[in-house]
C-alpha atoms as a PDB file:
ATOM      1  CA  UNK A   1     110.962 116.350 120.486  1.00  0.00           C
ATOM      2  CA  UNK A   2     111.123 114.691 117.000  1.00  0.00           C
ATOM      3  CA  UNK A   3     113.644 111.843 116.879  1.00  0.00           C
ATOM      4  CA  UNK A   4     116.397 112.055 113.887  1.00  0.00           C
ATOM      5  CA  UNK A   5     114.907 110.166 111.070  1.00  0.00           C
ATOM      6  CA  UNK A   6     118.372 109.304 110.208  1.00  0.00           C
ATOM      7  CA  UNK A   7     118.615 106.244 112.929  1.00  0.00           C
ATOM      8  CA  UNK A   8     114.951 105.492 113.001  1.00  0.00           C
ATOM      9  CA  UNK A   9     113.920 101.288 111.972  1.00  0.00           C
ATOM     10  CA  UNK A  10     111.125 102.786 109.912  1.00  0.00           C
ATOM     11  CA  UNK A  11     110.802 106.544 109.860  1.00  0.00           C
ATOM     12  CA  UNK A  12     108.312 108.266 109.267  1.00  0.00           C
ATOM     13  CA  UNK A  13     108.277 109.565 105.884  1.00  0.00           C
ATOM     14  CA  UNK A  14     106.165 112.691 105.646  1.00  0.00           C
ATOM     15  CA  UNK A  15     107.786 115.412 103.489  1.00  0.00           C
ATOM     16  CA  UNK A  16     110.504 116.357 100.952  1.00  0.00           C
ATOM     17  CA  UNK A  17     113.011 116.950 103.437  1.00  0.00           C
ATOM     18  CA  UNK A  18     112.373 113.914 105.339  1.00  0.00           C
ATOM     19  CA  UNK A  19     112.479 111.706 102.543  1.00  0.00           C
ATOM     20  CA  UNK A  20     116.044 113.088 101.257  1.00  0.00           C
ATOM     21  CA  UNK A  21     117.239 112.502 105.280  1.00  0.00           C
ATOM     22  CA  UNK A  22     115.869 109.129 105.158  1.00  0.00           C
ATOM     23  CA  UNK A  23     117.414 108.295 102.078  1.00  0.00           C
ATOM     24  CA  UNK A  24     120.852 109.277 103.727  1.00  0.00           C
ATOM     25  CA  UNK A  25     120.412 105.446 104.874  1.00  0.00           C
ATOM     26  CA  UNK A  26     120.796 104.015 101.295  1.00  0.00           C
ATOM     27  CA  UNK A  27     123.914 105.965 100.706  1.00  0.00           C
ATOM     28  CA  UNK A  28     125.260 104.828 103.778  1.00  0.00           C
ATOM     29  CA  UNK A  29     124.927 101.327 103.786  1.00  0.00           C
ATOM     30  CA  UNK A  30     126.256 101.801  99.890  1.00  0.00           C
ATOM     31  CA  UNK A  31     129.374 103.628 100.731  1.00  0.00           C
ATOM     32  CA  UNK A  32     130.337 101.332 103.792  1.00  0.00           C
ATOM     33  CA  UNK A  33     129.912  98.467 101.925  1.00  0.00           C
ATOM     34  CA  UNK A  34     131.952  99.895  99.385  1.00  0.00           C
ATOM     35  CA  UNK A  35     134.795 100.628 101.700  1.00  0.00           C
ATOM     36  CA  UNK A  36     134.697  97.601 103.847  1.00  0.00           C
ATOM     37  CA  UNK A  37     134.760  95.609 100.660  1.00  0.00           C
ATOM     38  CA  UNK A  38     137.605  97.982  99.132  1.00  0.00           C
ATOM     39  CA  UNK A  39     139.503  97.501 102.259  1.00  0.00           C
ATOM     40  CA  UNK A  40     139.276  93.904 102.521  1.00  0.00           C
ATOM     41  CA  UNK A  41     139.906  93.295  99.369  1.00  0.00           C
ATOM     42  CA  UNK A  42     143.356  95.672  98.648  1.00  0.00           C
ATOM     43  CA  UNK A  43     144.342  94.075 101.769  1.00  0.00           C
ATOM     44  CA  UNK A  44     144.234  90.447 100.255  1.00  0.00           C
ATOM     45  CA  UNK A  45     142.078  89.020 103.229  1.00  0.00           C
ATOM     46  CA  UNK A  46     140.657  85.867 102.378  1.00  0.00           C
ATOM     47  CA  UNK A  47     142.947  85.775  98.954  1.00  0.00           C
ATOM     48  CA  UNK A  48     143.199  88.317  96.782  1.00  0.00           C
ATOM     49  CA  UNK A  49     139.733  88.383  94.042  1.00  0.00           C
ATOM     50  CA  UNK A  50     139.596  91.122  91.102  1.00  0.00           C
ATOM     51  CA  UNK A  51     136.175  90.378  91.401  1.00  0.00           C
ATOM     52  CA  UNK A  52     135.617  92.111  94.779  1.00  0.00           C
ATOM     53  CA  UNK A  53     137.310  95.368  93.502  1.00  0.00           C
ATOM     54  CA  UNK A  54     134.435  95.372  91.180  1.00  0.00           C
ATOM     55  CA  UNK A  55     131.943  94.866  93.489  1.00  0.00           C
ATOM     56  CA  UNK A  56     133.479  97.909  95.857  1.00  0.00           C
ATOM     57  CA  UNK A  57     132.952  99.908  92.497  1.00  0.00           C
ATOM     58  CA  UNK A  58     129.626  99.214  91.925  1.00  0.00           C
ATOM     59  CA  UNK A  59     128.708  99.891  96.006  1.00  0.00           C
ATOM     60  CA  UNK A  60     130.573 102.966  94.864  1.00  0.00           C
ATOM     61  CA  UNK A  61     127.887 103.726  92.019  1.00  0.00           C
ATOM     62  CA  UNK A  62     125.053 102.553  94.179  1.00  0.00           C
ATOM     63  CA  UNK A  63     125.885 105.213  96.669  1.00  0.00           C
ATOM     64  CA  UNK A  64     126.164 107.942  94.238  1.00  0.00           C
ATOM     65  CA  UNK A  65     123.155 107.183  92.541  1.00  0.00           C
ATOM     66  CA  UNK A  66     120.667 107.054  95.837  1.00  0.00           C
ATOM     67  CA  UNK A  67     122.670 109.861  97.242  1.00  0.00           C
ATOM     68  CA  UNK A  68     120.775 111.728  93.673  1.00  0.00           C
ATOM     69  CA  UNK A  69     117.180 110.306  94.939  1.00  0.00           C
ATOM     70  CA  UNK A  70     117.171 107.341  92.457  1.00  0.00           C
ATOM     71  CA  UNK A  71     114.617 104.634  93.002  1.00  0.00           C
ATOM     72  CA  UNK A  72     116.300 102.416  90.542  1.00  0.00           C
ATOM     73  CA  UNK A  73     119.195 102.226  92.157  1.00  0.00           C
ATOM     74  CA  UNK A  74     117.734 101.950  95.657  1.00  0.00           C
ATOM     75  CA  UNK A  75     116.023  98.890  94.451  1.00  0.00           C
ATOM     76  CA  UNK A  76     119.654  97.556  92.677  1.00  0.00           C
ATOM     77  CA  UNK A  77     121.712  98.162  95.724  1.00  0.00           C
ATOM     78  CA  UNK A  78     119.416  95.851  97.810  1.00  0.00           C
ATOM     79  CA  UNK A  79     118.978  92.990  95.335  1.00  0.00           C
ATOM     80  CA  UNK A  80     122.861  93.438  95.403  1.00  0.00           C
ATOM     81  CA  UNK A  81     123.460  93.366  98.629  1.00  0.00           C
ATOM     82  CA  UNK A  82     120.998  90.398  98.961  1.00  0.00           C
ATOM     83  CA  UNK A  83     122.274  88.317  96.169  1.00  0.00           C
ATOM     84  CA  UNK A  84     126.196  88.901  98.034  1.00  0.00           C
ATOM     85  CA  UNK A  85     125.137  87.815 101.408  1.00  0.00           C
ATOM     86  CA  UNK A  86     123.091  84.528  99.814  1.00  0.00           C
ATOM     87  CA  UNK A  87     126.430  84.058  98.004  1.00  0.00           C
ATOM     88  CA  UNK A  88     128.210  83.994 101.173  1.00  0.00           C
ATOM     89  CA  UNK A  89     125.643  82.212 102.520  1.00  0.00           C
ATOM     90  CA  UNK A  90     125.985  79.109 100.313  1.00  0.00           C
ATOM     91  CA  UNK A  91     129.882  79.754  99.711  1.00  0.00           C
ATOM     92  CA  UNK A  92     130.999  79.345 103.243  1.00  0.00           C
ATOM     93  CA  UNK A  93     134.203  77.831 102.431  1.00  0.00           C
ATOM     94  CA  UNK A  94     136.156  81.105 103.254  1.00  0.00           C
ATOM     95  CA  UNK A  95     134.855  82.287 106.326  1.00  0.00           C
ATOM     96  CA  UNK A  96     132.173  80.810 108.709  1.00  0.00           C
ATOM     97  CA  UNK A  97     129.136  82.847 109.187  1.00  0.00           C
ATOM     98  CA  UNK A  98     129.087  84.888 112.471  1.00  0.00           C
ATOM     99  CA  UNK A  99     125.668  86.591 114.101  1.00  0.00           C
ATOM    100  CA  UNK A 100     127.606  89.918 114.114  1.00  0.00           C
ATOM    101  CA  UNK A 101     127.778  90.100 110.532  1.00  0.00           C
ATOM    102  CA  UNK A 102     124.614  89.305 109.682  1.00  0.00           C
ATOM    103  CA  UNK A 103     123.044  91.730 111.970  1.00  0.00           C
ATOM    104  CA  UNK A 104     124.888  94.301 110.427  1.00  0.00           C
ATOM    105  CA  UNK A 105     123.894  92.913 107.580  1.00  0.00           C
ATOM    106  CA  UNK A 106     119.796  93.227 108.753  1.00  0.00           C
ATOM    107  CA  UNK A 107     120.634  96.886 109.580  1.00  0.00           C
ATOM    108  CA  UNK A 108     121.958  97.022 105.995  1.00  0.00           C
ATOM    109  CA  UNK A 109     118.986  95.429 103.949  1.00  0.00           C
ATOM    110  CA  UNK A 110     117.039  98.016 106.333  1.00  0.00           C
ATOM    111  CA  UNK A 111     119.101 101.045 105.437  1.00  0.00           C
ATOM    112  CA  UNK A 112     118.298  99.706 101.788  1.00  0.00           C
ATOM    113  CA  UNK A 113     114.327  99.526 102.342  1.00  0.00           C
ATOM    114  CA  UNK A 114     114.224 102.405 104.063  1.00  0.00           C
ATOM    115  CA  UNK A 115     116.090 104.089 100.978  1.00  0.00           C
ATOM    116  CA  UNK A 116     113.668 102.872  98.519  1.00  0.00           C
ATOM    117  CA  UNK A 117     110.549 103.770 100.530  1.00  0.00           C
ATOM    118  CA  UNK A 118     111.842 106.885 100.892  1.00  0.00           C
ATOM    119  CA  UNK A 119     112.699 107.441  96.978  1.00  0.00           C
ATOM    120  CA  UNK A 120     109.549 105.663  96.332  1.00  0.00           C
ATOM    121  CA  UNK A 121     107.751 108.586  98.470  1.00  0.00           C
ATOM    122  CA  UNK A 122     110.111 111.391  96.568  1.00  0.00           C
ATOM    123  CA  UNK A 123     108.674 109.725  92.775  1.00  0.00           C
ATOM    124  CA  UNK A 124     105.117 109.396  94.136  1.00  0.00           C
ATOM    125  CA  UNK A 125     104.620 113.735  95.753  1.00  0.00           C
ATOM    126  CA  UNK A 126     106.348 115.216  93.036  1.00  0.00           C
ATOM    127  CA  UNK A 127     106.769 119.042  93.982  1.00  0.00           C
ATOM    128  CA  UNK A 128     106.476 121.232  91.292  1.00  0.00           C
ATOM    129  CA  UNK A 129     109.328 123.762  91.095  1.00  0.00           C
ATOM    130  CA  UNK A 130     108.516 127.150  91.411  1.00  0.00           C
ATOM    131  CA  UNK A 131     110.330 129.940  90.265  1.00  0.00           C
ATOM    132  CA  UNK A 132     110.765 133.336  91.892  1.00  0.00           C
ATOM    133  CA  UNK A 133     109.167 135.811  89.579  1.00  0.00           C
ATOM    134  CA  UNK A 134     112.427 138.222  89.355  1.00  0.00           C
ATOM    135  CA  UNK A 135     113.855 135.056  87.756  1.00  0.00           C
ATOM    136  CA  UNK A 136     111.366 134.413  85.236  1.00  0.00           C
ATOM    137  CA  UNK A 137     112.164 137.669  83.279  1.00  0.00           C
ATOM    138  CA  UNK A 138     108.530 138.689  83.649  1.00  0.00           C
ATOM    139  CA  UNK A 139     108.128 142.135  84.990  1.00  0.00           C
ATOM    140  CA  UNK A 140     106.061 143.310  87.462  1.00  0.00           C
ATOM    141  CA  UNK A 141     103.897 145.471  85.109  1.00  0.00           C
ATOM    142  CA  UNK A 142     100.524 144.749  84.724  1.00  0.00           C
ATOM    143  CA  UNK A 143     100.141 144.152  81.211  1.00  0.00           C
ATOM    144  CA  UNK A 144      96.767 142.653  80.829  1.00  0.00           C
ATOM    145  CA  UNK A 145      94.570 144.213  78.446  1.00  0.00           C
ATOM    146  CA  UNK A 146      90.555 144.091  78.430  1.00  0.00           C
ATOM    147  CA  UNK A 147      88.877 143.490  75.196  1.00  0.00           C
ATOM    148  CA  UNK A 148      88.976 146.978  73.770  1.00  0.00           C
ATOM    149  CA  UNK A 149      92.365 147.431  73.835  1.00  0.00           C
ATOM    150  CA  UNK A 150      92.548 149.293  77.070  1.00  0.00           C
ATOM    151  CA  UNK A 151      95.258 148.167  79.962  1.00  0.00           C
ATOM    152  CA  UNK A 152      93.562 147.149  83.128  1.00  0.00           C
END
């Protein structure tokens, strides 16, 4: 039985639909960081920063965007996320650093990697999109003609 590529370290990334479930990862991490940030933030923990109602915004757009398969954004929402936990890092004047955040933290910049490989994979096996041929307003006639004029 095929484990979920969802909760995989590093899935394996073999096909369309694997990539878009892998991906899934990105949006998470994205969207919980929004709302953790959100939270913390309306709730004035720490002091209250207009700064950090931003930054839920832009976790906000981060999600939306890999949630629509974009390796861009993949790559922004983990130099992001990266650049916030150096900040906090160096800026430990508000809270002291505890190992439970910054393993969620690892399983975040993982969700992140994983996203990008995964978008990465999705840019690099383009599938061409094929049409039915009832859709294509071509009917099912034969209509090819040989040299003389004659149908086929």
């Amino acid at each position: 039985m095929r484990k979920s590529a969802f909760w995989d370290l590093l899935p394996e990334i073999d096909s369309r639909v694997s990539a878009i479930q892998v991906t899934r990862q990105g949006v998470l991490a994205a969207a919980l960081s929004c709302a953790i940030t959100a939270v913390v933030s309306i709730l004035s923990v720490g002091g209250f920063n207009p700064y950090n109602l931003l930054d839920a915004v832009i976790f906000c757009v981060v999600a939306w965007r890999i949630y629509r398969l974009s390796l861009t954004w993949s790559v922004f929402g983990l130099i992001w996320f990266l650049i916030e936990k150096i900040y906090q890092l160096v800026d430990n004047t508000r809270t002291r650093p505890n190992v439970f955040g910054w393993i969620i933290a690892a399983a975040f910049v993982m969700c992140y990697v994983n996203s990008i490989r995964a978008t990465w994979f999705l840019r690099k096996n383009k599938e061409p999109i094929v049409e039915p041929a009832d859709q294509t307003g071509i009917s099912n006639q034969n209509t090819t003609k040989e040299p003389n004029g004659d149908s086929l």
